[in-house]
PDB file of N, CA and C in Angstrom:
ATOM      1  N   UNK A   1      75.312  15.615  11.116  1.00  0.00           N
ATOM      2  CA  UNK A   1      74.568  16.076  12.267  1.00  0.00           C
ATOM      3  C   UNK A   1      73.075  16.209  11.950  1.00  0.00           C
ATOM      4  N   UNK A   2      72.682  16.815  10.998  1.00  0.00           N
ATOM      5  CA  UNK A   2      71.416  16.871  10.388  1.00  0.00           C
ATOM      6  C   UNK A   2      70.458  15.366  10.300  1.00  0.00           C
ATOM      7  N   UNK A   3      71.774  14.009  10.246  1.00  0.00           N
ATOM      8  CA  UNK A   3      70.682  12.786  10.266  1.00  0.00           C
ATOM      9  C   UNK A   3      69.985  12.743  11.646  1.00  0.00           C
ATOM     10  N   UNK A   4      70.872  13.253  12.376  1.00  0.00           N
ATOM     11  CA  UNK A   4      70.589  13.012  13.691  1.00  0.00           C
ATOM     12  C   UNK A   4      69.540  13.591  14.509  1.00  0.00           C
ATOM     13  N   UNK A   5      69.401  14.941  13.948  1.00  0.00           N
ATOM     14  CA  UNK A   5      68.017  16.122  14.539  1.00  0.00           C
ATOM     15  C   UNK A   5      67.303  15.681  13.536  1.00  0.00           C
ATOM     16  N   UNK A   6      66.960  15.629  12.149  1.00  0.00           N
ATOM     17  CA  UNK A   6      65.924  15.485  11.641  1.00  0.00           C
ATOM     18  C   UNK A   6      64.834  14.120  12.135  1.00  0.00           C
ATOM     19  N   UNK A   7      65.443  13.304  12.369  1.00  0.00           N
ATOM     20  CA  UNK A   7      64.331  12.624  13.264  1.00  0.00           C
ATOM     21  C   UNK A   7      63.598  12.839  15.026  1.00  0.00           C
ATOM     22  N   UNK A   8      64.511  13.512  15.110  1.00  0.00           N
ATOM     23  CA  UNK A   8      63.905  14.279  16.327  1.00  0.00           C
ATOM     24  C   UNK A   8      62.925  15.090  16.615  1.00  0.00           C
ATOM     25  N   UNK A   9      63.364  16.181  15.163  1.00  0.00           N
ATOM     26  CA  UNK A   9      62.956  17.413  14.597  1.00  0.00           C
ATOM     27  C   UNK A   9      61.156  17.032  14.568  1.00  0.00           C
ATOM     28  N   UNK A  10      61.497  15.626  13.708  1.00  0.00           N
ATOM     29  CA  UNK A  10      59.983  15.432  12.791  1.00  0.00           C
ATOM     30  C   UNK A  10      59.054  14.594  13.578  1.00  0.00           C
ATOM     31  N   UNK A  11      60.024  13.804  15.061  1.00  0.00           N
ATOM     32  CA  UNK A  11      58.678  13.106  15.700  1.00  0.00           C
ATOM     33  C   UNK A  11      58.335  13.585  16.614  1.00  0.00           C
ATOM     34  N   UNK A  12      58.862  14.964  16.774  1.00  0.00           N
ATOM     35  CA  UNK A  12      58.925  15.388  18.039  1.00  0.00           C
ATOM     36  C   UNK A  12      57.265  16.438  17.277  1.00  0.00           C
ATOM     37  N   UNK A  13      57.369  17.304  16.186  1.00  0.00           N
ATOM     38  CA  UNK A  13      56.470  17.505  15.453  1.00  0.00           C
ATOM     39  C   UNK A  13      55.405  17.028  15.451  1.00  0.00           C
ATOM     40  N   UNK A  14      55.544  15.607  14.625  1.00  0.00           N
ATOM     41  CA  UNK A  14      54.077  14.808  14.285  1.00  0.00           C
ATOM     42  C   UNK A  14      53.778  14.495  15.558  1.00  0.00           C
ATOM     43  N   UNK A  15      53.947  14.278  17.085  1.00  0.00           N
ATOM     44  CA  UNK A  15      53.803  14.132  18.414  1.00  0.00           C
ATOM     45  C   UNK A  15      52.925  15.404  18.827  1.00  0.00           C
ATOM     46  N   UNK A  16      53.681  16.174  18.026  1.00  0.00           N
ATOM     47  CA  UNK A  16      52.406  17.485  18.804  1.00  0.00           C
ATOM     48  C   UNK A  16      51.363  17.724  17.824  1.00  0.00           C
ATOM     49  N   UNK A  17      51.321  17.769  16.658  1.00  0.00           N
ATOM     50  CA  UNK A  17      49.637  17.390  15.869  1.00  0.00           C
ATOM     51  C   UNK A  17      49.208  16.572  16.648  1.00  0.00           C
ATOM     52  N   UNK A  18      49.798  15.240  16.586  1.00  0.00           N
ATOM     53  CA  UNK A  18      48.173  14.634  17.443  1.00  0.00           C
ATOM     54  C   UNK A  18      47.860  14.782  18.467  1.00  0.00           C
ATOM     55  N   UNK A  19      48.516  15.557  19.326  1.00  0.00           N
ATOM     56  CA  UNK A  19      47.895  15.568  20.750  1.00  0.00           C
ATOM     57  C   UNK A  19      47.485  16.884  20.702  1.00  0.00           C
ATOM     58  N   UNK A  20      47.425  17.949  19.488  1.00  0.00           N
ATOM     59  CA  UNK A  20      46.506  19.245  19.538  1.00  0.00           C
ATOM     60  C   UNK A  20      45.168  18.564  18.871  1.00  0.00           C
ATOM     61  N   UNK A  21      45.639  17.312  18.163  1.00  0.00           N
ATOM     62  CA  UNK A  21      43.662  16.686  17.650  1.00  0.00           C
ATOM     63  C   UNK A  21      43.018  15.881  18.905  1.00  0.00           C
ATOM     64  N   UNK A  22      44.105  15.811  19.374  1.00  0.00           N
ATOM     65  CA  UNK A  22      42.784  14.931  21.110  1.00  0.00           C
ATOM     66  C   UNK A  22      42.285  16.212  21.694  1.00  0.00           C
ATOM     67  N   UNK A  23      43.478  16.820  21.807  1.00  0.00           N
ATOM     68  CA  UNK A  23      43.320  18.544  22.746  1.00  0.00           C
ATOM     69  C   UNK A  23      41.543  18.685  22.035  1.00  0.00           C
ATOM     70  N   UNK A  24      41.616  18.933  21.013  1.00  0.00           N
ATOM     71  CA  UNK A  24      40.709  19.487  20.554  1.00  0.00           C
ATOM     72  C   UNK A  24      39.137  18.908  20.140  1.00  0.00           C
ATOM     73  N   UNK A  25      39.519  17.299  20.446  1.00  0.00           N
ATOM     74  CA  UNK A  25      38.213  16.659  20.636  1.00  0.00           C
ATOM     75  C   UNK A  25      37.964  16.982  22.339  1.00  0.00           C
ATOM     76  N   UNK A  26      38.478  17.010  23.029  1.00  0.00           N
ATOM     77  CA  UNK A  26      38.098  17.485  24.421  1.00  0.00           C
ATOM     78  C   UNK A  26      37.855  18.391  24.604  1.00  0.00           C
ATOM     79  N   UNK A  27      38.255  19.931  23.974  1.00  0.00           N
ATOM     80  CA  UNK A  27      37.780  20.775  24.096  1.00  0.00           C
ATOM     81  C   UNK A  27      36.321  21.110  23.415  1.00  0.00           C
ATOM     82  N   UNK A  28      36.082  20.442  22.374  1.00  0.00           N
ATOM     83  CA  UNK A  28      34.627  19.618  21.371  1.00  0.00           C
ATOM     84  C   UNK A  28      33.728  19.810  23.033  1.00  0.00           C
ATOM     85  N   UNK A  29      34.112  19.069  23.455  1.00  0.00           N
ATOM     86  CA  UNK A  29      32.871  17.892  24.213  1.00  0.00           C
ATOM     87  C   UNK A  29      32.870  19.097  25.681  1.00  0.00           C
ATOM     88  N   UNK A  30      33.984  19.403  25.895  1.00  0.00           N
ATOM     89  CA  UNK A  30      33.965  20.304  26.926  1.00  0.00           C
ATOM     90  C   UNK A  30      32.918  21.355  26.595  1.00  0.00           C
ATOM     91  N   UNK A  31      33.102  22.251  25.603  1.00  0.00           N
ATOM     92  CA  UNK A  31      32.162  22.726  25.220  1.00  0.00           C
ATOM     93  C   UNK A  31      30.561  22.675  24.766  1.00  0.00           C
ATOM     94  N   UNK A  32      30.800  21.889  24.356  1.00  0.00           N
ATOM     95  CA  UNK A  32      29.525  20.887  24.353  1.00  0.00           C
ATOM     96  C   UNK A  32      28.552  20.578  25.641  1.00  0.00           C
ATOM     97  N   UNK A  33      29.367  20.487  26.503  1.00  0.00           N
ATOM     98  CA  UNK A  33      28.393  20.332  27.762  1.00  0.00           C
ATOM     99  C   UNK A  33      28.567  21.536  28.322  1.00  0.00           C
ATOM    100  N   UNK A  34      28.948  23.222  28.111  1.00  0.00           N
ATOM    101  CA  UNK A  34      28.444  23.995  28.736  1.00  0.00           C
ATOM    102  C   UNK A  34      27.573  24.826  28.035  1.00  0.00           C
ATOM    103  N   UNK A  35      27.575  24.132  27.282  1.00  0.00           N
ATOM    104  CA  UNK A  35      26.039  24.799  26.067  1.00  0.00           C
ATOM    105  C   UNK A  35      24.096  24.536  26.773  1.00  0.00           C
ATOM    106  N   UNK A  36      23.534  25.735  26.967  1.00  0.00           N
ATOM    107  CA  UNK A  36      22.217  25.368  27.780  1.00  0.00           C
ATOM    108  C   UNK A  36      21.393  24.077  26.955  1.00  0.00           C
ATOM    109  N   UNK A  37      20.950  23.067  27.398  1.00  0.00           N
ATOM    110  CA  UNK A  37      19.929  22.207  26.918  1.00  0.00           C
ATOM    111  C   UNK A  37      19.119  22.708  25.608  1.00  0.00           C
ATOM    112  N   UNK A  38      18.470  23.883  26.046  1.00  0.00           N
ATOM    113  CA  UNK A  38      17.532  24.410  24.730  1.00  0.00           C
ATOM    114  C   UNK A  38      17.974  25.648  24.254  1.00  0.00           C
ATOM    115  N   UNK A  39      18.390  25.648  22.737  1.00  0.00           N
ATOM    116  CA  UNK A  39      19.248  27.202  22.637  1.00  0.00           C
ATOM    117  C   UNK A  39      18.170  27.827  22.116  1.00  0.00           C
ATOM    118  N   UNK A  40      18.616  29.242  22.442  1.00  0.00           N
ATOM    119  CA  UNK A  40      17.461  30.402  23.042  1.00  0.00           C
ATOM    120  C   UNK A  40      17.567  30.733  21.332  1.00  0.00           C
ATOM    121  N   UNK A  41      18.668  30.915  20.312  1.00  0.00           N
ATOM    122  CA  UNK A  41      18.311  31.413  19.233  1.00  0.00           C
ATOM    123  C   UNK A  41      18.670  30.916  17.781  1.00  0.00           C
ATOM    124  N   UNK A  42      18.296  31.193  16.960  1.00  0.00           N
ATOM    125  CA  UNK A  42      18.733  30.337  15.745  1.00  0.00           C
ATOM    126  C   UNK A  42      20.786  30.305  16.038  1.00  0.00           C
ATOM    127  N   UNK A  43      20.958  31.379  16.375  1.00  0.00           N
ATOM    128  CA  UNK A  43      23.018  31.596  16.353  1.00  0.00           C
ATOM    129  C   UNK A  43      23.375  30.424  17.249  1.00  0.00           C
ATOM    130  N   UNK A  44      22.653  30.215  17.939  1.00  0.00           N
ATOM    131  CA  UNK A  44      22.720  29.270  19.078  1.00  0.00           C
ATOM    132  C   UNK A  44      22.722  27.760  19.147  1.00  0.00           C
ATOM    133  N   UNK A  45      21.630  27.479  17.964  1.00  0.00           N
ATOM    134  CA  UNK A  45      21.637  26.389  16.925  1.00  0.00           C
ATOM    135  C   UNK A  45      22.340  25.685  16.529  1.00  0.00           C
ATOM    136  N   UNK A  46      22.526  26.975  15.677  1.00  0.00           N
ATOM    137  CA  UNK A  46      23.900  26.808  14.510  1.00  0.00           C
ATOM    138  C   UNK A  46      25.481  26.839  15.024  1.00  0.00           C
ATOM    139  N   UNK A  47      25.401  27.320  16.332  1.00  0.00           N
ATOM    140  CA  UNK A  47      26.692  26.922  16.964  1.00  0.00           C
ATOM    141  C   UNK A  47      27.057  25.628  17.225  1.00  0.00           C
ATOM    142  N   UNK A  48      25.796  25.514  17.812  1.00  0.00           N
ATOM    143  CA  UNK A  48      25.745  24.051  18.596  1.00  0.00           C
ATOM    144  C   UNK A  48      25.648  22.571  17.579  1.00  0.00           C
ATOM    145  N   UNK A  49      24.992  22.870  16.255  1.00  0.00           N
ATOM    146  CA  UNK A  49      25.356  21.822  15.142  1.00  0.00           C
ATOM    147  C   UNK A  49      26.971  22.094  14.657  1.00  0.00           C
ATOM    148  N   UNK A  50      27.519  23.424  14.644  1.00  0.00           N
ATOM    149  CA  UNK A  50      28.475  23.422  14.174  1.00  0.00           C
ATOM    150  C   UNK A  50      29.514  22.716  14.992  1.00  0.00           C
ATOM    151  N   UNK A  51      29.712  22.636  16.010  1.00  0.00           N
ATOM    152  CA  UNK A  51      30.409  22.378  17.401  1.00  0.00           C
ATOM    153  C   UNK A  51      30.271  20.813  17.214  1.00  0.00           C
ATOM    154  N   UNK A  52      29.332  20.645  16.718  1.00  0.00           N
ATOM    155  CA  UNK A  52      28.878  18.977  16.676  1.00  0.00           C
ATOM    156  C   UNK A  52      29.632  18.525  15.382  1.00  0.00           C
ATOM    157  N   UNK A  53      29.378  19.378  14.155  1.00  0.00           N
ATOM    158  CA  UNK A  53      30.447  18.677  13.280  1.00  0.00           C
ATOM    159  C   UNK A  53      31.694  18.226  13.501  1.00  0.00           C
ATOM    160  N   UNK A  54      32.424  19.370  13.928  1.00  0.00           N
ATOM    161  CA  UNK A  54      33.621  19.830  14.072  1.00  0.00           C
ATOM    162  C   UNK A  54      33.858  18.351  15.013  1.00  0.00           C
ATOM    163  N   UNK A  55      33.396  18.282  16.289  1.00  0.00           N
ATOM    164  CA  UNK A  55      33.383  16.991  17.209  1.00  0.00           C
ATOM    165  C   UNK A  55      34.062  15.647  16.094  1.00  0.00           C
ATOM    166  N   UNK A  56      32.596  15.530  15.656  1.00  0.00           N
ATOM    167  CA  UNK A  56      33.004  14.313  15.017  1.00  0.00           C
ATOM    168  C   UNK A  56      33.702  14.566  14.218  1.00  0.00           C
ATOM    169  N   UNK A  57      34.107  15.086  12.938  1.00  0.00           N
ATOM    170  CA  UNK A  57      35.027  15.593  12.089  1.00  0.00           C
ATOM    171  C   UNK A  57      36.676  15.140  12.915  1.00  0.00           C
ATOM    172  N   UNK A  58      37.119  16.052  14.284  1.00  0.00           N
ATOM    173  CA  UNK A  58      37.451  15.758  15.090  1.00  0.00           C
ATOM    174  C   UNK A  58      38.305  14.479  15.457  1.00  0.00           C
ATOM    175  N   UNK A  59      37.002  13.637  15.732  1.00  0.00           N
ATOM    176  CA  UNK A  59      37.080  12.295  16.483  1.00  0.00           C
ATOM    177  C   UNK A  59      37.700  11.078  15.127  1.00  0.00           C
ATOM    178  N   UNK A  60      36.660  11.744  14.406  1.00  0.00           N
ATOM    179  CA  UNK A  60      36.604  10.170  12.834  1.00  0.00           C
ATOM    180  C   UNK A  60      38.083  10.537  12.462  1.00  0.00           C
ATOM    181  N   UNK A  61      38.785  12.112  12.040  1.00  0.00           N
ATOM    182  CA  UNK A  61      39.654  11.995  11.679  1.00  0.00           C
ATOM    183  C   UNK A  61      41.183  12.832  12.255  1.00  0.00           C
ATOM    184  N   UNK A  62      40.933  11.717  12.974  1.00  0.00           N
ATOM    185  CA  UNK A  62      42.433  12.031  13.909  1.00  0.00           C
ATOM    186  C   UNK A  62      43.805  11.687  13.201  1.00  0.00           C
ATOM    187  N   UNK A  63      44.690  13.063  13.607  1.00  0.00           N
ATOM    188  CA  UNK A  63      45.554  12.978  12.191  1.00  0.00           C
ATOM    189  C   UNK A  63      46.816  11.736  13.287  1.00  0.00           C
ATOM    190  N   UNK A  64      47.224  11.306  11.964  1.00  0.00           N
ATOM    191  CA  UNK A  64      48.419  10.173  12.455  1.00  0.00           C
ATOM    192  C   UNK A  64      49.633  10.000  11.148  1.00  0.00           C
ATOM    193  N   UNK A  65      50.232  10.085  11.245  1.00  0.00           N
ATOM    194  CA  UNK A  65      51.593  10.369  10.416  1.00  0.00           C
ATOM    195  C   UNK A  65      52.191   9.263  10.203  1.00  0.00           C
ATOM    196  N   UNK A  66      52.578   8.452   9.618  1.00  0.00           N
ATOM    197  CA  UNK A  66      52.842   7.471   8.994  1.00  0.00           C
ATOM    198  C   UNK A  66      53.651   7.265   8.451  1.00  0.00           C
ATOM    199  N   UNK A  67      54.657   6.328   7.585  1.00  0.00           N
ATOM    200  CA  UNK A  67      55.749   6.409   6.657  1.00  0.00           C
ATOM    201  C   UNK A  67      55.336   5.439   5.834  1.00  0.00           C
ATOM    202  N   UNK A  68      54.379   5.745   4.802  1.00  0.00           N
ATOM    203  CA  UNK A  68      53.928   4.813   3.883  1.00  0.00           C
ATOM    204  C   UNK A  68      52.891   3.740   4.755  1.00  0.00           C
ATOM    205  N   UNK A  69      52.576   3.979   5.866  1.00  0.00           N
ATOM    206  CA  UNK A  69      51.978   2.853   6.478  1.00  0.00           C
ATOM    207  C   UNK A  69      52.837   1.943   7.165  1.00  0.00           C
ATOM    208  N   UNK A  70      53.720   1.766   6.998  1.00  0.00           N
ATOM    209  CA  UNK A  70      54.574   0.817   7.946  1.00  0.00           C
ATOM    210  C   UNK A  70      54.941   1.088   8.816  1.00  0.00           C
ATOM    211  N   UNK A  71      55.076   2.205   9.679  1.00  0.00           N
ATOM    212  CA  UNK A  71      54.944   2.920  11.134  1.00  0.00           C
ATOM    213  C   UNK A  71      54.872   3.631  11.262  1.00  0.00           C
ATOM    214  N   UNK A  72      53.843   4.107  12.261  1.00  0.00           N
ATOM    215  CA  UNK A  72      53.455   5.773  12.634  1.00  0.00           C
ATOM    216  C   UNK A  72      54.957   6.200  12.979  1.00  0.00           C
ATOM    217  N   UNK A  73      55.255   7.399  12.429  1.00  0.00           N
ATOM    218  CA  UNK A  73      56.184   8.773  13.253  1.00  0.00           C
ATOM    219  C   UNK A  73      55.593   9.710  14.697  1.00  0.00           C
ATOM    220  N   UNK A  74      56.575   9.126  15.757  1.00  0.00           N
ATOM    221  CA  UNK A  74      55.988   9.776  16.655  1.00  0.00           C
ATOM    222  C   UNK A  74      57.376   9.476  17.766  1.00  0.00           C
ATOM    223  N   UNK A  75      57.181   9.470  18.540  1.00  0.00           N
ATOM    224  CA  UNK A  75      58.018   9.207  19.775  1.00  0.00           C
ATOM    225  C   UNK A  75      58.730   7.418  19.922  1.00  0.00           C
ATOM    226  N   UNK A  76      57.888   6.537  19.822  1.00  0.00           N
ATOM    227  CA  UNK A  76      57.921   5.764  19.264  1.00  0.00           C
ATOM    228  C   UNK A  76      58.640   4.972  18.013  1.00  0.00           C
ATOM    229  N   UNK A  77      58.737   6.106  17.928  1.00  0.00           N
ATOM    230  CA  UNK A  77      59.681   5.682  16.318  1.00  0.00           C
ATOM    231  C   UNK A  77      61.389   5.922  16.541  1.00  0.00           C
ATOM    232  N   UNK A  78      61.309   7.040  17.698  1.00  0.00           N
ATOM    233  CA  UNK A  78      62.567   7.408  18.511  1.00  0.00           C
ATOM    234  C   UNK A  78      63.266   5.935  19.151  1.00  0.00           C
ATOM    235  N   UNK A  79      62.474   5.780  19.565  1.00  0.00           N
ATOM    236  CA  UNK A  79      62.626   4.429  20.647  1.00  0.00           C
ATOM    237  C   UNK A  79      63.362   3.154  19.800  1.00  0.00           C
ATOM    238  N   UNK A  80      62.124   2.997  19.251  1.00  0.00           N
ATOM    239  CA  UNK A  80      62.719   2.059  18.314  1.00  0.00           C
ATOM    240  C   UNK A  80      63.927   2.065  17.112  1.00  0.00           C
ATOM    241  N   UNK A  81      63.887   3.586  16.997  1.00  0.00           N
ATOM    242  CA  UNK A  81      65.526   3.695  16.078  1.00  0.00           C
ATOM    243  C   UNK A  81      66.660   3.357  17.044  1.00  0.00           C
ATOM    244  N   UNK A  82      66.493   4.096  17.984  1.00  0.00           N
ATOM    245  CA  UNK A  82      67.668   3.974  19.514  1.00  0.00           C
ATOM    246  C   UNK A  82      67.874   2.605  19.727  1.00  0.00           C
ATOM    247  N   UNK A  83      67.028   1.507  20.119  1.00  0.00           N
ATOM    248  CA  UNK A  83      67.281   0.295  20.383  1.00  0.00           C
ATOM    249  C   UNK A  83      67.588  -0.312  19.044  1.00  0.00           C
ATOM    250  N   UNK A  84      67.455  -0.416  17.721  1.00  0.00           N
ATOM    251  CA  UNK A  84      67.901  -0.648  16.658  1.00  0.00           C
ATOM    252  C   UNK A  84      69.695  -0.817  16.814  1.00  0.00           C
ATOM    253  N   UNK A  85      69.774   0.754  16.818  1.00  0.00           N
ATOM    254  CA  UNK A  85      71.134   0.981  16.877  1.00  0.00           C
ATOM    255  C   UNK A  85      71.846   0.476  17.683  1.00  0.00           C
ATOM    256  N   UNK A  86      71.482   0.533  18.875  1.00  0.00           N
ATOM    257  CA  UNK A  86      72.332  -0.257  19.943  1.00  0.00           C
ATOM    258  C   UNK A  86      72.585  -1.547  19.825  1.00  0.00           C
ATOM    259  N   UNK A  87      71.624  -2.262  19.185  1.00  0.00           N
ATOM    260  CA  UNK A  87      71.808  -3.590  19.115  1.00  0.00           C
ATOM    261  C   UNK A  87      72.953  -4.145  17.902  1.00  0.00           C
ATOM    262  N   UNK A  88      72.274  -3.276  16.871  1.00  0.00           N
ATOM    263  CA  UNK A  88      73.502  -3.133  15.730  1.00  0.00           C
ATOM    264  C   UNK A  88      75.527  -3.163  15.802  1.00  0.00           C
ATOM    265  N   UNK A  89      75.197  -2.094  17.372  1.00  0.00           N
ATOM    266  CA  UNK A  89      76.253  -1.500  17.483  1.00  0.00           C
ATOM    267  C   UNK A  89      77.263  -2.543  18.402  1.00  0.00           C
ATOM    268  N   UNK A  90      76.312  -3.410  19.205  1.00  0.00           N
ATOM    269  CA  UNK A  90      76.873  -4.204  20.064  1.00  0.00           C
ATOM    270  C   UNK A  90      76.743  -5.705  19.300  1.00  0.00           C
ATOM    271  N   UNK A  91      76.442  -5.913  18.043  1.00  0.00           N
ATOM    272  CA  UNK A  91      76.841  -6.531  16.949  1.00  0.00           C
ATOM    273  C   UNK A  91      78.376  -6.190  16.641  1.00  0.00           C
ATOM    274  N   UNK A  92      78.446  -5.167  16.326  1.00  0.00           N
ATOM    275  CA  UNK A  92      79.647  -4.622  15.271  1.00  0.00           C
ATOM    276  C   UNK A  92      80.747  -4.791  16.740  1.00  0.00           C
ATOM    277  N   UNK A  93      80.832  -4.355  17.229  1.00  0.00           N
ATOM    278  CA  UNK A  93      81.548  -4.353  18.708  1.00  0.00           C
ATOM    279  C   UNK A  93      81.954  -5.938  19.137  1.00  0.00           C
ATOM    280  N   UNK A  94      81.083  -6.802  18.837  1.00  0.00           N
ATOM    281  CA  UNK A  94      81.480  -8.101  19.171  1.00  0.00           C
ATOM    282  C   UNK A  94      81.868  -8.909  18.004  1.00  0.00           C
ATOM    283  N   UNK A  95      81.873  -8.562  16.530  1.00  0.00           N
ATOM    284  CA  UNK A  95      82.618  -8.814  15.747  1.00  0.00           C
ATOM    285  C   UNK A  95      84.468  -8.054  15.331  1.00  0.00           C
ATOM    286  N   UNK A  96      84.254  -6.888  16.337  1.00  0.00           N
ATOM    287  CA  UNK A  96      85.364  -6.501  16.190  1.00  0.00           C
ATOM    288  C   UNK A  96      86.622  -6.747  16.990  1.00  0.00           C
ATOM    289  N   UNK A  97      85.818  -7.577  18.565  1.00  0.00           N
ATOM    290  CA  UNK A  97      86.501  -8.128  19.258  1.00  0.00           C
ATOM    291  C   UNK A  97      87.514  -9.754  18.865  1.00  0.00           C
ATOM    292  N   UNK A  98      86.540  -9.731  17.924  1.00  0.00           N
ATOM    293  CA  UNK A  98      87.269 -11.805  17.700  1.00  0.00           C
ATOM    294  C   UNK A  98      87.995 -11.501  16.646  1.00  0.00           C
ATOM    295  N   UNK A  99      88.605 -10.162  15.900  1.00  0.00           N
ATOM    296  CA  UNK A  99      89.417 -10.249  15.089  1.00  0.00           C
ATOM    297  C   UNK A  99      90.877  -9.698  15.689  1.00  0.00           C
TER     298      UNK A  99
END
Protein backbone atom coordinates (compact mmCIF):
# COMPACT_ATOMS: atom_id res chain seq x y z
CA UNK A 1 0.00 0.00 0.00
CA UNK A 2 2.79 2.37 0.83
CA UNK A 3 4.04 1.98 -3.11
CA UNK A 4 0.99 3.34 -3.89
CA UNK A 5 0.64 6.73 -1.56
CA UNK A 6 4.21 7.42 -1.63
CA UNK A 7 4.00 8.73 -5.04
CA UNK A 8 1.11 10.62 -4.41
CA UNK A 9 2.39 11.63 -1.08
CA UNK A 10 5.62 13.18 -2.88
CA UNK A 11 4.04 14.82 -6.10
CA UNK A 12 1.39 15.99 -4.57
CA UNK A 13 4.26 17.80 -2.18
CA UNK A 14 6.83 18.88 -4.75
CA UNK A 15 3.41 20.43 -6.61
CA UNK A 16 2.94 22.65 -3.75
CA UNK A 17 6.70 24.08 -3.40
CA UNK A 18 6.46 25.28 -6.67
CA UNK A 19 3.44 26.94 -6.77
CA UNK A 20 4.33 28.67 -3.15
CA UNK A 21 7.70 29.93 -5.44
CA UNK A 22 5.34 31.52 -8.22
CA UNK A 23 2.92 32.51 -5.19
CA UNK A 24 5.74 34.31 -4.05
CA UNK A 25 7.27 35.90 -7.11
CA UNK A 26 3.78 37.55 -7.43
CA UNK A 27 3.52 38.53 -4.27
CA UNK A 28 7.47 40.12 -5.04
CA UNK A 29 6.02 42.29 -7.74
CA UNK A 30 2.66 42.87 -6.07
CA UNK A 31 4.41 44.48 -3.55
CA UNK A 32 6.64 46.09 -5.43
CA UNK A 33 4.18 48.19 -7.09
CA UNK A 34 2.54 49.39 -3.90
CA UNK A 35 5.73 50.81 -2.72
CA UNK A 36 5.65 55.00 -3.22
CA UNK A 37 8.00 55.98 -6.30
CA UNK A 38 10.47 57.90 -3.94
CA UNK A 39 11.06 56.30 -0.45
CA UNK A 40 10.77 58.84 2.21
CA UNK A 41 13.60 56.96 4.38
CA UNK A 42 16.75 55.07 4.42
CA UNK A 43 14.20 51.74 6.06
CA UNK A 44 12.38 52.40 3.03
CA UNK A 45 15.33 51.90 0.76
CA UNK A 46 16.47 49.11 2.18
CA UNK A 47 13.12 47.49 1.99
CA UNK A 48 12.65 48.22 -1.34
CA UNK A 49 16.34 46.80 -2.52
CA UNK A 50 15.60 44.03 -0.27
CA UNK A 51 12.15 43.18 -1.90
CA UNK A 52 14.12 43.47 -5.14
CA UNK A 53 16.57 40.77 -4.22
CA UNK A 54 14.33 38.47 -2.90
CA UNK A 55 12.22 39.11 -6.52
CA UNK A 56 14.88 38.01 -8.48
CA UNK A 57 16.39 35.46 -6.14
CA UNK A 58 12.70 34.39 -6.49
CA UNK A 59 12.33 34.37 -10.22
CA UNK A 60 16.20 32.97 -11.26
CA UNK A 61 15.61 30.26 -8.76
CA UNK A 62 12.49 28.56 -8.96
CA UNK A 63 12.54 25.36 -7.12
CA UNK A 64 11.72 22.19 -9.44
CA UNK A 65 12.20 18.65 -8.21
CA UNK A 66 13.55 16.30 -10.37
CA UNK A 67 14.66 12.59 -10.28
CA UNK A 68 18.20 12.85 -11.26
CA UNK A 69 17.09 15.05 -14.15
CA UNK A 70 15.15 12.73 -16.12
CA UNK A 71 11.73 14.05 -14.98
CA UNK A 72 10.41 16.63 -12.93
CA UNK A 73 8.13 15.13 -9.87
CA UNK A 74 4.98 16.77 -9.92
CA UNK A 75 1.49 15.91 -11.05
CA UNK A 76 2.69 14.97 -14.18
CA UNK A 77 4.61 12.31 -13.16
CA UNK A 78 1.13 10.92 -11.74
CA UNK A 79 -0.18 10.89 -15.16
CA UNK A 80 2.34 9.39 -16.72
CA UNK A 81 2.85 6.47 -14.13
CA UNK A 82 -1.14 5.83 -14.54
CA UNK A 83 -0.99 5.59 -18.33
CA UNK A 84 2.26 3.47 -18.06
CA UNK A 85 0.41 1.03 -16.11
CA UNK A 86 -2.55 0.74 -17.99
CA UNK A 87 -0.91 0.10 -20.99
CA UNK A 88 1.31 -2.52 -19.34
CA UNK A 89 -1.71 -3.98 -17.90
CA UNK A 90 -3.70 -4.28 -21.10
CA UNK A 91 -0.43 -5.93 -22.42
CA UNK A 92 -0.48 -8.59 -19.73
CA UNK A 93 -4.37 -9.01 -20.18
CA UNK A 94 -3.98 -9.71 -23.87
CA UNK A 95 -1.25 -12.13 -23.40
CA UNK A 96 -3.24 -13.88 -20.94
CA UNK A 97 -6.10 -14.21 -23.20
CA UNK A 98 -4.27 -16.36 -26.12
CA UNK A 99 -3.15 -18.84 -23.59
Amino acid sequence: MKTVILPIILAHECSCVVAEGKKLVSTCFSCTSRLPLMPKTHEDELFEKSLSVLRHQAQTRMPQFSAGGFFTIDYSMLASMIGHLTANLIIILQFLQKQ
